[in-house]
C-alpha atoms as a PDB file:
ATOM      1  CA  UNK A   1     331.028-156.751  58.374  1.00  0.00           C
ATOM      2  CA  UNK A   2     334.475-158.099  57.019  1.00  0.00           C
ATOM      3  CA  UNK A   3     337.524-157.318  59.737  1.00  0.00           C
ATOM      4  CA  UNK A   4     341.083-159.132  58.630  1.00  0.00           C
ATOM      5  CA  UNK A   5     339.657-162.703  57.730  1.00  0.00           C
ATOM      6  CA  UNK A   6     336.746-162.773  59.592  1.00  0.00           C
ATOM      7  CA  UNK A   7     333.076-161.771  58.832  1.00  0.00           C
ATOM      8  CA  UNK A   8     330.804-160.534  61.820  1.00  0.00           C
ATOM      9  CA  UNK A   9     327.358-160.412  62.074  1.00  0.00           C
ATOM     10  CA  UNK A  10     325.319-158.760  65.170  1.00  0.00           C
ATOM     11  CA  UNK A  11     321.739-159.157  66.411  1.00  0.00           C
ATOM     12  CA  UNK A  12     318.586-159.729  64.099  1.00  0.00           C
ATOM     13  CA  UNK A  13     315.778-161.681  64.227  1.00  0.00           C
ATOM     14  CA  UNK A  14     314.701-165.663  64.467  1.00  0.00           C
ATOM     15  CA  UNK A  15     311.066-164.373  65.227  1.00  0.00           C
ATOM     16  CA  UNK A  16     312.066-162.351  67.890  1.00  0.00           C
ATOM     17  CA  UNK A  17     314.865-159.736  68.227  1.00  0.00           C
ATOM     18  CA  UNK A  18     318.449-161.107  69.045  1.00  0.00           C
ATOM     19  CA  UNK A  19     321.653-159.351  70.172  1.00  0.00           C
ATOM     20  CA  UNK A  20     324.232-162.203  70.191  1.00  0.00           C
ATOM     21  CA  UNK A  21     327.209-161.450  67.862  1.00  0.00           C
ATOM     22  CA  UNK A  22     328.573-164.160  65.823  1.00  0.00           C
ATOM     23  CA  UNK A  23     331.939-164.432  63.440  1.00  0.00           C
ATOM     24  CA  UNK A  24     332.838-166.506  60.538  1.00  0.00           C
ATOM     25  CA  UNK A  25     336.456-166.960  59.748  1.00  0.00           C
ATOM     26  CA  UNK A  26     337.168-167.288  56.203  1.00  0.00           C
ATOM     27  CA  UNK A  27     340.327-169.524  57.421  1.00  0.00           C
ATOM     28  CA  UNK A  28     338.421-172.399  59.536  1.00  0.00           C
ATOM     29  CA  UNK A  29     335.791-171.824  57.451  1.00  0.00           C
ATOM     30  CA  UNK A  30     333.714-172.281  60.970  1.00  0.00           C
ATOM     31  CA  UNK A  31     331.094-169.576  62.927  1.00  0.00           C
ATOM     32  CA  UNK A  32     331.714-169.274  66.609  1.00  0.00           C
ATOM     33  CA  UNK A  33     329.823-166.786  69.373  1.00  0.00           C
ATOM     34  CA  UNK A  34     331.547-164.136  70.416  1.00  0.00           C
ATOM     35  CA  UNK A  35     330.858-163.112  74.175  1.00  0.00           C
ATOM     36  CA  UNK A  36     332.354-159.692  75.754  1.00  0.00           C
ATOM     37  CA  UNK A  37     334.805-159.858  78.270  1.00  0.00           C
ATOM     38  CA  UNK A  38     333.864-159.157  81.870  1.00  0.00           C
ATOM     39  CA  UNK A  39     335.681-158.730  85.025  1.00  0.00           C
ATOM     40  CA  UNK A  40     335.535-161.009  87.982  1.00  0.00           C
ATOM     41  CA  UNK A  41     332.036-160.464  89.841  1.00  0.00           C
ATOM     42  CA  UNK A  42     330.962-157.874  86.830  1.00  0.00           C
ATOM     43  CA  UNK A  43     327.754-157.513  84.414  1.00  0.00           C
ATOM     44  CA  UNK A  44     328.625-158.222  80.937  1.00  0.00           C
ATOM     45  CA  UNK A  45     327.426-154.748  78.969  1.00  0.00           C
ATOM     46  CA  UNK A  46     325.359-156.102  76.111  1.00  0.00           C
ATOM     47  CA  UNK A  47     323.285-153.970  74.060  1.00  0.00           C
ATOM     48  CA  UNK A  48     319.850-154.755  74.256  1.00  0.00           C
ATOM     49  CA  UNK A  49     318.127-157.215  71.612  1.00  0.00           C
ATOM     50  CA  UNK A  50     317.541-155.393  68.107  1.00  0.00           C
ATOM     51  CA  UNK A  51     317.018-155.571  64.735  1.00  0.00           C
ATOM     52  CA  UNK A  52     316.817-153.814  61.528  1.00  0.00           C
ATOM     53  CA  UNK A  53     320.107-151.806  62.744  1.00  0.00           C
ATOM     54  CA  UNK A  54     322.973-150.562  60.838  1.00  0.00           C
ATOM     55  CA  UNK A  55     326.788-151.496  61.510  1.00  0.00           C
ATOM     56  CA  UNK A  56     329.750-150.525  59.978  1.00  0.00           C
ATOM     57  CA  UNK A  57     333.364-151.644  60.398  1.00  0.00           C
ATOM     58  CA  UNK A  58     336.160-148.922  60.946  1.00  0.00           C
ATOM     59  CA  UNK A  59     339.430-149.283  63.024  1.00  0.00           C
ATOM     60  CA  UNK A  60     339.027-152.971  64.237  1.00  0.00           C
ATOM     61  CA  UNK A  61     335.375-151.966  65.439  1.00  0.00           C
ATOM     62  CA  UNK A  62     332.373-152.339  64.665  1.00  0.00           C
ATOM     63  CA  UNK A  63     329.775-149.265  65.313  1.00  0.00           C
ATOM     64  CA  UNK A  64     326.066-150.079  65.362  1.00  0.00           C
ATOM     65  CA  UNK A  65     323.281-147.897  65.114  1.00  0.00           C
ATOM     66  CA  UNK A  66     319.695-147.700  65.991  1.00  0.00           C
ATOM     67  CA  UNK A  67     317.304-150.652  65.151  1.00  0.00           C
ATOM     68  CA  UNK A  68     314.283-151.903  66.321  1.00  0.00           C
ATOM     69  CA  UNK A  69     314.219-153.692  69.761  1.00  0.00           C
ATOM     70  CA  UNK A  70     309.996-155.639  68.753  1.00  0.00           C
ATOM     71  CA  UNK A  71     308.671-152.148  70.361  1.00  0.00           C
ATOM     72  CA  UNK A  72     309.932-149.278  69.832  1.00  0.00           C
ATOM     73  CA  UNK A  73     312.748-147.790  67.394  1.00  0.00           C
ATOM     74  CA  UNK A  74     316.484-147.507  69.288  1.00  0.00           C
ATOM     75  CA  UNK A  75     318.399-144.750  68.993  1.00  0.00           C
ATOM     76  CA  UNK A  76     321.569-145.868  70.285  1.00  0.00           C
ATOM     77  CA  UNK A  77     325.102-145.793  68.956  1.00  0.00           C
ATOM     78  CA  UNK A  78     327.593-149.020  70.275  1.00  0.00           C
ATOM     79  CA  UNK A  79     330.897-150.114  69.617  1.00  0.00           C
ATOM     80  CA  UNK A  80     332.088-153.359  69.753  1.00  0.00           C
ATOM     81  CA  UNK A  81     336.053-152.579  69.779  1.00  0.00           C
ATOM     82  CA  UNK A  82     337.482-155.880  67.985  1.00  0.00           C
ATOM     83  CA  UNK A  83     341.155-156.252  69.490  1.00  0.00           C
ATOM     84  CA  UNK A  84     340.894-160.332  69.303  1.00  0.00           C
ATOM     85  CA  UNK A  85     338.497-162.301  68.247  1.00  0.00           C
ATOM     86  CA  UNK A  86     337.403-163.797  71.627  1.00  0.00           C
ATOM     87  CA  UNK A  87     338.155-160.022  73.513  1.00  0.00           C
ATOM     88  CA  UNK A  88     334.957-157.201  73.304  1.00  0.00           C
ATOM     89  CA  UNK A  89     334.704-154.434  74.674  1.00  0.00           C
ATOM     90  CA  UNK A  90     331.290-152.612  74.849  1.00  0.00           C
ATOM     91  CA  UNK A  91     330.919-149.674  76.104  1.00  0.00           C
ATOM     92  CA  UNK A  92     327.992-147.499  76.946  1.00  0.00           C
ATOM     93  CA  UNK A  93     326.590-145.548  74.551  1.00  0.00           C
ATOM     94  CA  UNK A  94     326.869-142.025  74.284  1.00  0.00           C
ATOM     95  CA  UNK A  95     325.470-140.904  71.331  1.00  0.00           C
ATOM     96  CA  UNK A  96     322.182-139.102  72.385  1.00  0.00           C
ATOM     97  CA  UNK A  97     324.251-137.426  75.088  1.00  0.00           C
ATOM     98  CA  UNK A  98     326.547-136.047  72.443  1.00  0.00           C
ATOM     99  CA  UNK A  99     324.173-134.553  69.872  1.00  0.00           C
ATOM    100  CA  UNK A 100     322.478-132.653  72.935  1.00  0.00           C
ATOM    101  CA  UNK A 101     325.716-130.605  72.532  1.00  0.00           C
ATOM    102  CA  UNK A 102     324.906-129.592  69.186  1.00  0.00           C
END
């Protein structure tokens, strides 16, 4: 997914699922890992490893959906909220919690 002038690219598969989350800038013409942001003496909140998702781009995020994890089929809904380039913020997801509602 294209945000400003960089190109991100989430999770997939090198033989076995991934869920590291990588950007390109078009500028420097470079890839670098992106890592979220934790606080002193907390977990980092990475979604579990996946692939055959779909991801989207809106807002300066970028929303991922579902996927395959090697054993079952996820049905998850993350956002990785994309203030800087080196700053993520992942929250838990909350999608099967919300359609219950409907």
């Amino acid at each position: 997914m294209i945000c400003g002038d960089s190109m991100y690219l989430f999770g997939g598969s090198t033989g076995s699922a991934r869920n590291d989350l990588y950007c390109f800038s078009f500028e420097a013409d470079q890839w670098h890992e992106v890592r979220p942001v934790t606080g002193s003496g907390q977990k980092a909140n990475v979604p579990c490893p996946r692939l055959c998702h779909t991801c989207d781009m809106y807002s300066n995020s970028l929303f991922i959906f579902g996927g395959y994890d090697g054993q079952q089929r996820l049905n998850d809904f993350l956002q990785f909220k994309l203030a800087t380039e080196v700053n993520i913020d992942i929250p838990c997801s909350s999608l099967v919690s919300d359609l219950r509602g409907f």
